[in-house]
PDB file of N, CA and C in Angstrom:
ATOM      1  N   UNK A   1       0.853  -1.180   0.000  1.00  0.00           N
ATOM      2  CA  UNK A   1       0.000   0.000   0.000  1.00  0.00           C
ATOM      3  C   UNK A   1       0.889   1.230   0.000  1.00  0.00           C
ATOM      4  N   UNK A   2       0.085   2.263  -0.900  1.00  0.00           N
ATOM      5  CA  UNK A   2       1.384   3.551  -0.467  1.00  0.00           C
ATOM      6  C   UNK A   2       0.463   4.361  -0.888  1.00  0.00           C
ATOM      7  N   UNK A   3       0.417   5.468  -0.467  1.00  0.00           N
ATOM      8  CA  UNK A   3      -0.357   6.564  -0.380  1.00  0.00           C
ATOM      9  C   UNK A   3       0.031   8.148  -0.606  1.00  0.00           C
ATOM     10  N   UNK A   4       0.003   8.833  -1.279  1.00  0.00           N
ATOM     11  CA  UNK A   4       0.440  10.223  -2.027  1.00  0.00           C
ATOM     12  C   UNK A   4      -0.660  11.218  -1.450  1.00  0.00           C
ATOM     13  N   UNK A   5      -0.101  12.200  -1.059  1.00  0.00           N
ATOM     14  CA  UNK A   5      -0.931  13.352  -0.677  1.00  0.00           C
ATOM     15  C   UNK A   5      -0.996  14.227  -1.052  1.00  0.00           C
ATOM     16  N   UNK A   6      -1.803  15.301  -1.012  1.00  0.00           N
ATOM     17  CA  UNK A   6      -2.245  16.569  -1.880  1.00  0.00           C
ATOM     18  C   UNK A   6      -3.063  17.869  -0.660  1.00  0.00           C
ATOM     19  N   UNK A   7      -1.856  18.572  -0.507  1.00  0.00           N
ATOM     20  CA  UNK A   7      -2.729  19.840   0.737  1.00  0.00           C
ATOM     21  C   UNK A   7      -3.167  20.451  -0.308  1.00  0.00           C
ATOM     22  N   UNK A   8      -4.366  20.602   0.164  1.00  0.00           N
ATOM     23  CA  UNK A   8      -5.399  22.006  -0.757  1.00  0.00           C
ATOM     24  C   UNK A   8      -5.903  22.588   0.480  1.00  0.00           C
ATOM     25  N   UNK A   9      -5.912  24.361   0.096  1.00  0.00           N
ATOM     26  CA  UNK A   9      -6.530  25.049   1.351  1.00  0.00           C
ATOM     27  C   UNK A   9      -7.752  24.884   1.897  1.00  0.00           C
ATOM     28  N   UNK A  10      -8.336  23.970   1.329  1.00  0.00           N
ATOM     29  CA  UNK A  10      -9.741  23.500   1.726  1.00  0.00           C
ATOM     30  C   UNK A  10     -10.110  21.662   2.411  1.00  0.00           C
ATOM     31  N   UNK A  11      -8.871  20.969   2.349  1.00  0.00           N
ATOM     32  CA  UNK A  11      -8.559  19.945   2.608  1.00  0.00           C
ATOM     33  C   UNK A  11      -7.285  19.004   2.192  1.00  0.00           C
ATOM     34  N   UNK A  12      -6.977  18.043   2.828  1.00  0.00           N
ATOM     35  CA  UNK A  12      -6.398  16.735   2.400  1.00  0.00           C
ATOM     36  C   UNK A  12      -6.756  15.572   1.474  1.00  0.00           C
ATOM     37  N   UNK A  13      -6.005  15.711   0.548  1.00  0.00           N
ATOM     38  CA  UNK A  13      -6.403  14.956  -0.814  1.00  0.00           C
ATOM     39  C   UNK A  13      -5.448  13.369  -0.711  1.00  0.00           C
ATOM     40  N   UNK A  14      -5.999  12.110  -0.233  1.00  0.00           N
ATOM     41  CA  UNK A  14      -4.998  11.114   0.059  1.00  0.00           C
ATOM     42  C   UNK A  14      -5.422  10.607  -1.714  1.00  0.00           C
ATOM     43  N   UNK A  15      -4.484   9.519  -2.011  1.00  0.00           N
ATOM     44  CA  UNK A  15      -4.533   8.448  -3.163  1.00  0.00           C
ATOM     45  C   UNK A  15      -3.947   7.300  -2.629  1.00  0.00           C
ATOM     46  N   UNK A  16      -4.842   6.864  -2.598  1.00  0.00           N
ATOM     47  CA  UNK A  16      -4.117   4.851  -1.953  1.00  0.00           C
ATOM     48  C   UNK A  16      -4.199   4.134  -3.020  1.00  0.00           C
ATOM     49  N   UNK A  17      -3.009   3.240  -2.978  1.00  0.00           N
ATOM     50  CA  UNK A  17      -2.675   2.494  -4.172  1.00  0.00           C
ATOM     51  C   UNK A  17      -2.201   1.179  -3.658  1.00  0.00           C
ATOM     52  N   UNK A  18      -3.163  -0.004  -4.385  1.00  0.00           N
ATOM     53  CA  UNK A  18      -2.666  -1.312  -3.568  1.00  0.00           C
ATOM     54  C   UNK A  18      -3.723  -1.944  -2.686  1.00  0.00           C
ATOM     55  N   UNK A  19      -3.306  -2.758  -1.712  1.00  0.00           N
ATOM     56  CA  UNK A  19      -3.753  -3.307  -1.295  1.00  0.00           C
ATOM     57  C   UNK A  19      -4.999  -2.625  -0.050  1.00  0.00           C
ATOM     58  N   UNK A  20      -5.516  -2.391   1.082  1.00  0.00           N
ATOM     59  CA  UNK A  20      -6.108  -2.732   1.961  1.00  0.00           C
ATOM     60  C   UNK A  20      -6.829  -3.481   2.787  1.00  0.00           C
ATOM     61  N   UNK A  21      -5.842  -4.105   3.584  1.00  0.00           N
ATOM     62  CA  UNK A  21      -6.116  -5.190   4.008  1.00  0.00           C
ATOM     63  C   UNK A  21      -5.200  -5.081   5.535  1.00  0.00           C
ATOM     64  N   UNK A  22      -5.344  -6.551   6.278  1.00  0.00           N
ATOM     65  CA  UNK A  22      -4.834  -6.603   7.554  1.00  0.00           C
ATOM     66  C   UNK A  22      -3.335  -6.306   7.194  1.00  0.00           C
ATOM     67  N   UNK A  23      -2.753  -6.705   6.534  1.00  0.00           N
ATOM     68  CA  UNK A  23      -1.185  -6.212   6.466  1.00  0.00           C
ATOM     69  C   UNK A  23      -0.554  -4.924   5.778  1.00  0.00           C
ATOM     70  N   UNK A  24      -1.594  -4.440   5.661  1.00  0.00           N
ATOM     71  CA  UNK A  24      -1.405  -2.759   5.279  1.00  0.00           C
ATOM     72  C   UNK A  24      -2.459  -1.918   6.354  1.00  0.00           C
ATOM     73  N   UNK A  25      -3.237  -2.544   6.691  1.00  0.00           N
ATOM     74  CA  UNK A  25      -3.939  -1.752   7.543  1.00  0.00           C
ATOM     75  C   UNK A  25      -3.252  -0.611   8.575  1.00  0.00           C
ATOM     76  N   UNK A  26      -2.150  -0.895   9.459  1.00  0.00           N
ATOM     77  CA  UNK A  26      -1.613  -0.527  10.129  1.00  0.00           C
ATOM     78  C   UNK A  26      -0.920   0.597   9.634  1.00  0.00           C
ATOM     79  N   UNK A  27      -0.398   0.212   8.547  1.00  0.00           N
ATOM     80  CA  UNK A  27       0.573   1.313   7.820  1.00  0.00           C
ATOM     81  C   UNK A  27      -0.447   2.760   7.394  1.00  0.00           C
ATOM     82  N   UNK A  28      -1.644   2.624   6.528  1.00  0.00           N
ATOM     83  CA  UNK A  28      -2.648   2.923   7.014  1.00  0.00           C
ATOM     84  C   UNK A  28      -3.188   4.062   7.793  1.00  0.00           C
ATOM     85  N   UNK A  29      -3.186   3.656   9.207  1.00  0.00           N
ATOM     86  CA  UNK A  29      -3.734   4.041   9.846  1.00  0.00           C
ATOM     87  C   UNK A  29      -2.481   5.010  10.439  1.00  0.00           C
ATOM     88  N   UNK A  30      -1.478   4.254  10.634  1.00  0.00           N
ATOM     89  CA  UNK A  30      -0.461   5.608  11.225  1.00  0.00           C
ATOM     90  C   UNK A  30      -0.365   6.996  10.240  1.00  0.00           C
ATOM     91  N   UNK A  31      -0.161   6.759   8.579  1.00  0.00           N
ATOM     92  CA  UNK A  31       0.091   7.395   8.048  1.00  0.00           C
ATOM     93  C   UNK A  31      -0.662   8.620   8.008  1.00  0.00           C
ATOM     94  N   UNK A  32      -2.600   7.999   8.008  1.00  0.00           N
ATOM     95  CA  UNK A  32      -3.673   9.172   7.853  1.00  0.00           C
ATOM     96  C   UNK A  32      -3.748  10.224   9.339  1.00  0.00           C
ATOM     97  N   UNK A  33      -2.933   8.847  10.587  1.00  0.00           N
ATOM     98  CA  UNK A  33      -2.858   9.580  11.617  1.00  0.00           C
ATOM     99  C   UNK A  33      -2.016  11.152  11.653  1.00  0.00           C
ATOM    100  N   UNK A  34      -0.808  10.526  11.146  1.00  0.00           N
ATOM    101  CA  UNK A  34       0.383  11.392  10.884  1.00  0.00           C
ATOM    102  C   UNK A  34      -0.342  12.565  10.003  1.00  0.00           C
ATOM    103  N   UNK A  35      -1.140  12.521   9.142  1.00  0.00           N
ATOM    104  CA  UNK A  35      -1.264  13.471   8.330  1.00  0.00           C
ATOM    105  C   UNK A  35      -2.904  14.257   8.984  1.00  0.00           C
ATOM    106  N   UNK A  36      -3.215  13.758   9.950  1.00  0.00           N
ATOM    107  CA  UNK A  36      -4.037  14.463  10.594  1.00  0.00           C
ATOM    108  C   UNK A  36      -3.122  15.294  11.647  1.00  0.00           C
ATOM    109  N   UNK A  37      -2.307  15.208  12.439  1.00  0.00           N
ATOM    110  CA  UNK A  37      -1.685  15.700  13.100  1.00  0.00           C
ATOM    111  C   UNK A  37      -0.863  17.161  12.347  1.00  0.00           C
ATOM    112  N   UNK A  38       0.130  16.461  11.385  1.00  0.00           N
ATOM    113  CA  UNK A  38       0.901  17.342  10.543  1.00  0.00           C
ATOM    114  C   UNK A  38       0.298  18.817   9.798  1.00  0.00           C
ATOM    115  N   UNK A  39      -1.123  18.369   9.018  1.00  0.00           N
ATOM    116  CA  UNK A  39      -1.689  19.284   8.170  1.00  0.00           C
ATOM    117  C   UNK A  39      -2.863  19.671   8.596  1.00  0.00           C
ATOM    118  N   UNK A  40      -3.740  18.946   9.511  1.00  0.00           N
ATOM    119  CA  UNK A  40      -4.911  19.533   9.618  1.00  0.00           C
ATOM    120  C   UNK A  40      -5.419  20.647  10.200  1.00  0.00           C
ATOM    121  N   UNK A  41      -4.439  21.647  10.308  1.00  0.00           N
ATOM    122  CA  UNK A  41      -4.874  22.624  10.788  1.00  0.00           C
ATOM    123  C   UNK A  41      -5.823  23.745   9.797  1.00  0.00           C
ATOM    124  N   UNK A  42      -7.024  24.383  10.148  1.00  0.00           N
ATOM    125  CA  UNK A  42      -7.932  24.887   8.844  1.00  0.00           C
ATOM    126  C   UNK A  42      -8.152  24.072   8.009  1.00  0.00           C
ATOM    127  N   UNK A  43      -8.240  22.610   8.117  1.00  0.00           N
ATOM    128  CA  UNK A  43      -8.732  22.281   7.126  1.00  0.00           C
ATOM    129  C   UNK A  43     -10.206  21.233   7.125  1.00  0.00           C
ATOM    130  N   UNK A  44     -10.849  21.493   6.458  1.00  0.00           N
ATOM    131  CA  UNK A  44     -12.193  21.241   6.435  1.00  0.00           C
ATOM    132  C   UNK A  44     -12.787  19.395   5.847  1.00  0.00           C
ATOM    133  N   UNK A  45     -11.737  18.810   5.207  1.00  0.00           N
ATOM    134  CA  UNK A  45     -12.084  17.557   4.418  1.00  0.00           C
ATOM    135  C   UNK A  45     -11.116  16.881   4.383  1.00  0.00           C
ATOM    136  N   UNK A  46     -11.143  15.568   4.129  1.00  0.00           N
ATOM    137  CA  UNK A  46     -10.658  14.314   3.208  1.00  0.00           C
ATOM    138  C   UNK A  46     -10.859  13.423   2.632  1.00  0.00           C
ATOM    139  N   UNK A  47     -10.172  13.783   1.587  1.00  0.00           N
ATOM    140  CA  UNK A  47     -10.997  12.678   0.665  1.00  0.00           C
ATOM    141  C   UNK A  47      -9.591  11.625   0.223  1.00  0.00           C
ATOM    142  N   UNK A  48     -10.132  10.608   0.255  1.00  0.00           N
ATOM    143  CA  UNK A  48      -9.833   9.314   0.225  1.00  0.00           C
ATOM    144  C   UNK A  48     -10.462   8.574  -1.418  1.00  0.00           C
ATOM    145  N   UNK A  49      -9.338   8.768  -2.019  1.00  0.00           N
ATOM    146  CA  UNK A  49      -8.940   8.394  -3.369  1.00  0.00           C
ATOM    147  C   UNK A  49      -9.005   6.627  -3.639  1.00  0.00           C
ATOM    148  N   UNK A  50      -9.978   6.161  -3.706  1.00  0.00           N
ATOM    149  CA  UNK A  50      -9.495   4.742  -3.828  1.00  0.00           C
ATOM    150  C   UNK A  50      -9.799   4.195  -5.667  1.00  0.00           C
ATOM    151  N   UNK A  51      -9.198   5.213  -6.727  1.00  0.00           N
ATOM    152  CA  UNK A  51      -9.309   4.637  -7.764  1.00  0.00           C
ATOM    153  C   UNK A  51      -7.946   3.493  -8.202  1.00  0.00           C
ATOM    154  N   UNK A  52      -7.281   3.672  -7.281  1.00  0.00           N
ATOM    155  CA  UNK A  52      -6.276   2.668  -7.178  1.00  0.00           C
ATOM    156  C   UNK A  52      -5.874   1.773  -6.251  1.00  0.00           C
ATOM    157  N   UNK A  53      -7.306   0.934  -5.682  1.00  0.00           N
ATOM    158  CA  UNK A  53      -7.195   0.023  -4.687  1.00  0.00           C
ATOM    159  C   UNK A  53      -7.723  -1.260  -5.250  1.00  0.00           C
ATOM    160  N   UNK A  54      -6.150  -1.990  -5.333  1.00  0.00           N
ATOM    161  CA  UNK A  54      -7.103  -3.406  -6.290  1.00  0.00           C
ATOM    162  C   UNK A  54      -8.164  -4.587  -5.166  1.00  0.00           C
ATOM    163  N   UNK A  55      -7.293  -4.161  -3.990  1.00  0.00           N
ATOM    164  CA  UNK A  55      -8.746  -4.988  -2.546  1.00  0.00           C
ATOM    165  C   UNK A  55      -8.733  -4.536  -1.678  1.00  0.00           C
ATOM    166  N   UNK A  56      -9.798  -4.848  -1.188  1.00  0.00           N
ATOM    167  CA  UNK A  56     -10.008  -4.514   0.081  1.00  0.00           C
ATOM    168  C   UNK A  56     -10.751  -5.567   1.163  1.00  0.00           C
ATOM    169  N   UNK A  57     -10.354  -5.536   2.840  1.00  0.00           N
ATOM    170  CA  UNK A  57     -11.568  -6.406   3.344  1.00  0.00           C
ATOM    171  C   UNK A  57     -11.760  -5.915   4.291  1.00  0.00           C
ATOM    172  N   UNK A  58     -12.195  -6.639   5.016  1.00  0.00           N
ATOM    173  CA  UNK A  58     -13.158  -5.804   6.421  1.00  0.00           C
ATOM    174  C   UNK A  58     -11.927  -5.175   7.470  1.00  0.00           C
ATOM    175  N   UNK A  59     -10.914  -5.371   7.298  1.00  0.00           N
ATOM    176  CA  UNK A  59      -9.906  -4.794   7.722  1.00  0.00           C
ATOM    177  C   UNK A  59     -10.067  -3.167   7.738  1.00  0.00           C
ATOM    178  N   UNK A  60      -9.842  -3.209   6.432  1.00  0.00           N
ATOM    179  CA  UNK A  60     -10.007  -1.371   5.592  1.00  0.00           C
ATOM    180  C   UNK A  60     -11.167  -0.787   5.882  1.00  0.00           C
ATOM    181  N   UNK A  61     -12.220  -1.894   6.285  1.00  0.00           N
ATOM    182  CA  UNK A  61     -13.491  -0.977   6.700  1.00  0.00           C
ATOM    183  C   UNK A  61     -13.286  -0.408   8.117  1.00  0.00           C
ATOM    184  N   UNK A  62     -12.639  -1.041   9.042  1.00  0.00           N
ATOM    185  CA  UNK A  62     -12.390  -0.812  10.233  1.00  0.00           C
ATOM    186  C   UNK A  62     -11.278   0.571  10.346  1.00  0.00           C
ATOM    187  N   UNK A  63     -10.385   0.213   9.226  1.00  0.00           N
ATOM    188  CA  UNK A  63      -9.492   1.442   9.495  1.00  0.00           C
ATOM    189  C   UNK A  63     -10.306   2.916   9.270  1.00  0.00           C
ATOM    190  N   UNK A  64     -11.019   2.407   8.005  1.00  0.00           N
ATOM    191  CA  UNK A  64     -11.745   4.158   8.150  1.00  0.00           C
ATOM    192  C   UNK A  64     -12.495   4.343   8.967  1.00  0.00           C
ATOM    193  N   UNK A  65     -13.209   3.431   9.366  1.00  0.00           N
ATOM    194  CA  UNK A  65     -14.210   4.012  10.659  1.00  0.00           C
ATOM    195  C   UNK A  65     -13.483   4.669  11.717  1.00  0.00           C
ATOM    196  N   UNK A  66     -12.568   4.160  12.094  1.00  0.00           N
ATOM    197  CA  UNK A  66     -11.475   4.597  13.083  1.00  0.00           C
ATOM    198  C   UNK A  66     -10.980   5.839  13.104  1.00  0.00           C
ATOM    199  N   UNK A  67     -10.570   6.635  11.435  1.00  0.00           N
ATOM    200  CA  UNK A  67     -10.276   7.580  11.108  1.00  0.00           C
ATOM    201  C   UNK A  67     -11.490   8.396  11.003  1.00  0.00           C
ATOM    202  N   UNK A  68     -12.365   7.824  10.963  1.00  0.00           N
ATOM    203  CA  UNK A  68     -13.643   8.673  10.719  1.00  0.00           C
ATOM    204  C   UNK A  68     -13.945   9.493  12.384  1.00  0.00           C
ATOM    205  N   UNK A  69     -13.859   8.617  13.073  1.00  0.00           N
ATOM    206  CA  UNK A  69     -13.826   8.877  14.619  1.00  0.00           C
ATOM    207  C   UNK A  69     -12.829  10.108  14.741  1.00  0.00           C
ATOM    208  N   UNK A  70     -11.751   9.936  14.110  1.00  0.00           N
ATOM    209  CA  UNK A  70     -10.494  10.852  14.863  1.00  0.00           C
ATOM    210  C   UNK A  70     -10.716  12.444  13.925  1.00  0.00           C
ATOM    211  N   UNK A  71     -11.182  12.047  13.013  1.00  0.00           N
ATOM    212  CA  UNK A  71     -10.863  13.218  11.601  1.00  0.00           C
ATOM    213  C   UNK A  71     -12.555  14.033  12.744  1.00  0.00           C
ATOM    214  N   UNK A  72     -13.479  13.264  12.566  1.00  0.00           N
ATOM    215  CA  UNK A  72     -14.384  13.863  13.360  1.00  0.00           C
ATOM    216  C   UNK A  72     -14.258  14.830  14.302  1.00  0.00           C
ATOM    217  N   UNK A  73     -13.737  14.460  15.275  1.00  0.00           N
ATOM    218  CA  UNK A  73     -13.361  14.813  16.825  1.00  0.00           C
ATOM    219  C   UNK A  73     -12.452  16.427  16.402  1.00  0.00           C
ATOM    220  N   UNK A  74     -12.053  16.188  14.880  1.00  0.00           N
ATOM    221  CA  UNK A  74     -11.111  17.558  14.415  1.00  0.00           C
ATOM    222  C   UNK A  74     -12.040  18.339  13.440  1.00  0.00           C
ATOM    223  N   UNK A  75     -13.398  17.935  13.337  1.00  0.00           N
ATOM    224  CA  UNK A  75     -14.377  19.034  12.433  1.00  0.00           C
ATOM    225  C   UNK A  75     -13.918  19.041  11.022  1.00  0.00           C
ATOM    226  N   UNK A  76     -13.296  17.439  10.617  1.00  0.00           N
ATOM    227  CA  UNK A  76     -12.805  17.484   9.315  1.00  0.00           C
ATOM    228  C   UNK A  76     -13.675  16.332   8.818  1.00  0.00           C
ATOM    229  N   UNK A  77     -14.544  16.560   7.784  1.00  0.00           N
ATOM    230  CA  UNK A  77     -15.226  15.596   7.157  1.00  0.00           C
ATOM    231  C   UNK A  77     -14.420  14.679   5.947  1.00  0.00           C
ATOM    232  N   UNK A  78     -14.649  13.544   6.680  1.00  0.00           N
ATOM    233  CA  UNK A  78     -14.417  12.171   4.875  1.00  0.00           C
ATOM    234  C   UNK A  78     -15.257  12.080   4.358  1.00  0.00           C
ATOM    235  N   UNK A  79     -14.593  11.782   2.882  1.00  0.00           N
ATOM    236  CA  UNK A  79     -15.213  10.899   1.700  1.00  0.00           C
ATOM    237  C   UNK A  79     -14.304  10.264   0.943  1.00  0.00           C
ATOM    238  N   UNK A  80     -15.195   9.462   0.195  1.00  0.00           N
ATOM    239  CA  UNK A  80     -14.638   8.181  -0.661  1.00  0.00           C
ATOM    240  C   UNK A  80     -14.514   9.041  -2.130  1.00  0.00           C
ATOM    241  N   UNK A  81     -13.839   8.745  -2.809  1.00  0.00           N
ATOM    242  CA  UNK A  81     -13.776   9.299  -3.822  1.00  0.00           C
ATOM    243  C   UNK A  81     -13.273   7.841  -5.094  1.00  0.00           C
ATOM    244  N   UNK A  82     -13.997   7.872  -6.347  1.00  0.00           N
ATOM    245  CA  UNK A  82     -13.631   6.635  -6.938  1.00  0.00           C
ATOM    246  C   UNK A  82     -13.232   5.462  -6.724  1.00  0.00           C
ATOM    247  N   UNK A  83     -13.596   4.747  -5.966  1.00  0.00           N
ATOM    248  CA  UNK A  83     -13.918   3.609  -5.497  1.00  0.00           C
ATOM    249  C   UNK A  83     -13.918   2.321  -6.793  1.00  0.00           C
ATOM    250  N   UNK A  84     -13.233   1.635  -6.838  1.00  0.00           N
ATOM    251  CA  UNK A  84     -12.934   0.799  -8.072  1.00  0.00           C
ATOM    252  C   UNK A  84     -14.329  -0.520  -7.795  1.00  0.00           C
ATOM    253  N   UNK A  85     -15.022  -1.283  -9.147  1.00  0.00           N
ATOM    254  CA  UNK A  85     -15.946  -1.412  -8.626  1.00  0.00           C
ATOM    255  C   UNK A  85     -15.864  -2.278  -7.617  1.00  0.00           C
ATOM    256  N   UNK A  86     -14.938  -3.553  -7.127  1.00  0.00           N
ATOM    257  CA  UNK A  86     -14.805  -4.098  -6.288  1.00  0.00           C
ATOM    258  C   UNK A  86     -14.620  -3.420  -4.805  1.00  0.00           C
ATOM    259  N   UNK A  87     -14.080  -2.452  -4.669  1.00  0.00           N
ATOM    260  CA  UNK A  87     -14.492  -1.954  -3.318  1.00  0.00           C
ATOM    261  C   UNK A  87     -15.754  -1.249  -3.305  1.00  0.00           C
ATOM    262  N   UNK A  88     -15.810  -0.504  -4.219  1.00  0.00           N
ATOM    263  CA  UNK A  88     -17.266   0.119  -4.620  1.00  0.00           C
ATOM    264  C   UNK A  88     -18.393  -1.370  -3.837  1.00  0.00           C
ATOM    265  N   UNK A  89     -18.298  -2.368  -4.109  1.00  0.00           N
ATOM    266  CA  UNK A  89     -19.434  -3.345  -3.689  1.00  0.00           C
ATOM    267  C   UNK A  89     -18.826  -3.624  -1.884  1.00  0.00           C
ATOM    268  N   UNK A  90     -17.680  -3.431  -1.301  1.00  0.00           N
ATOM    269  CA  UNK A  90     -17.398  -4.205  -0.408  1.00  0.00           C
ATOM    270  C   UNK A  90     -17.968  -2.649   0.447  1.00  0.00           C
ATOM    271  N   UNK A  91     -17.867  -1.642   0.399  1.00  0.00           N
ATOM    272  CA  UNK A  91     -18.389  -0.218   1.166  1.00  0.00           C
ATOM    273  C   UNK A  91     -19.836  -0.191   0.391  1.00  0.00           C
ATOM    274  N   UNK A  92     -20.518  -0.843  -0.522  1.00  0.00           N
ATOM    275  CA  UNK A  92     -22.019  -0.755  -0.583  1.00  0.00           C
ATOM    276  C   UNK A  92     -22.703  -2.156   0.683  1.00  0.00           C
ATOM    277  N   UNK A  93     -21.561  -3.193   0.312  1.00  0.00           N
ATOM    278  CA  UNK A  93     -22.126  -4.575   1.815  1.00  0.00           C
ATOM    279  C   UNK A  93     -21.992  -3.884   2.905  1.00  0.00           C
ATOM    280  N   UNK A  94     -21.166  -3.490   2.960  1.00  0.00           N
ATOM    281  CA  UNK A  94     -20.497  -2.851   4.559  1.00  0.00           C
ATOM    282  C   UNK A  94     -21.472  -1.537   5.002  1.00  0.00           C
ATOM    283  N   UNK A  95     -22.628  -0.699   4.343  1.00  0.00           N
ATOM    284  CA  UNK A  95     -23.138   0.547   4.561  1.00  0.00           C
ATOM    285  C   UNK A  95     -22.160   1.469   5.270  1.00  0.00           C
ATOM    286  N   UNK A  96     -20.994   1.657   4.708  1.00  0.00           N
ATOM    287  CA  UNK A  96     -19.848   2.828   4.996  1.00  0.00           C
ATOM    288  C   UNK A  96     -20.309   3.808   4.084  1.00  0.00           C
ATOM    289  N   UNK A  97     -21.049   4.132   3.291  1.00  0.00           N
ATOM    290  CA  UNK A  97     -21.966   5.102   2.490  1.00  0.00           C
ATOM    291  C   UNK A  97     -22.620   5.845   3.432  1.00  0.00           C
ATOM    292  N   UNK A  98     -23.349   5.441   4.587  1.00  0.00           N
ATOM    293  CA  UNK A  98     -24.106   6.067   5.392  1.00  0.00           C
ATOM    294  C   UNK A  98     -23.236   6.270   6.261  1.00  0.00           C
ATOM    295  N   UNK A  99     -22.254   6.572   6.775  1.00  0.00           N
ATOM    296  CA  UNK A  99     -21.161   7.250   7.486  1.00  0.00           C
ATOM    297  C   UNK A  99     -20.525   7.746   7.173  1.00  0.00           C
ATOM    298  N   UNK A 100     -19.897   7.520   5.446  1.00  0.00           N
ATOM    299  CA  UNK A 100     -18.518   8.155   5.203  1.00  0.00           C
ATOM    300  C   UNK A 100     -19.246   8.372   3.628  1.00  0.00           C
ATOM    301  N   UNK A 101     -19.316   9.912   3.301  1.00  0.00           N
ATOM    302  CA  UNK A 101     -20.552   9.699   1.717  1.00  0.00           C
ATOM    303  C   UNK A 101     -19.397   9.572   0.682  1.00  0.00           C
ATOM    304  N   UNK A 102     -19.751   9.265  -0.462  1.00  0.00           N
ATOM    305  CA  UNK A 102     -18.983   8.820  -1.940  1.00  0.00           C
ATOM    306  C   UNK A 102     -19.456  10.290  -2.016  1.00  0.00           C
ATOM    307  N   UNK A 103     -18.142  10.534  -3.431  1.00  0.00           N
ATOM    308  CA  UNK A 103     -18.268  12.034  -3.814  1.00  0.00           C
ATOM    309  C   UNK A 103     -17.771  11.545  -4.932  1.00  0.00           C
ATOM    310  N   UNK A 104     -18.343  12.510  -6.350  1.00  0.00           N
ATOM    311  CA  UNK A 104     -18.064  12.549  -7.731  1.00  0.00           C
ATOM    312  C   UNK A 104     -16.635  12.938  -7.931  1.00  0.00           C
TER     313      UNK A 104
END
């Protein structure tokens, strides 16, 4: 998994590429941590790029909820952004739509 970032004055722009799963999860989760800490100051969003995630499993659902909790607690809203269709179906099973919305 590896992940590229993008500060815009209006938010954090991640791109994950690869896997999500239990053995990237971790990596993951420190990284979005790290970049909540580092940049989030004034900033209002994140969006979470998954047009380059070839899987995902209930692992990855857990990590965003987690981040969803923390990004929260900082008045910074997520979203999913291009969702390949296989995760696209694993966040339509999972109803992470009704917590975390898809954006065009």
């Amino acid at each position: 998994m590896e992940i590229k970032y993008l500060n815009k004055d209006d938010g954090i722009y991640a791109e994950l590429y690869g896997e999500l799963d239990e053995y990237s999860a971790e990596y993951v989760r420190i990284s979005l941590d790290d970049q909540l800490k580092a940049t989030s100051r004034g900033k209002k969003k994140l969006i979470l790029d998954f047009s380059n995630v070839s899987f995902m499993d209930s692992t990855g659902i857990g990590v965003l909820l987690g981040r969803y909790n923390k990004f929260s607690k900082n008045n910074i809203n997520i979203y999913i952004k291009n969702p390949t269709s296989y995760v696209n179906r694993i966040f339509e099973m999972s109803g992470i739509y009704q917590i975390i919305p898809k954006v065009g």
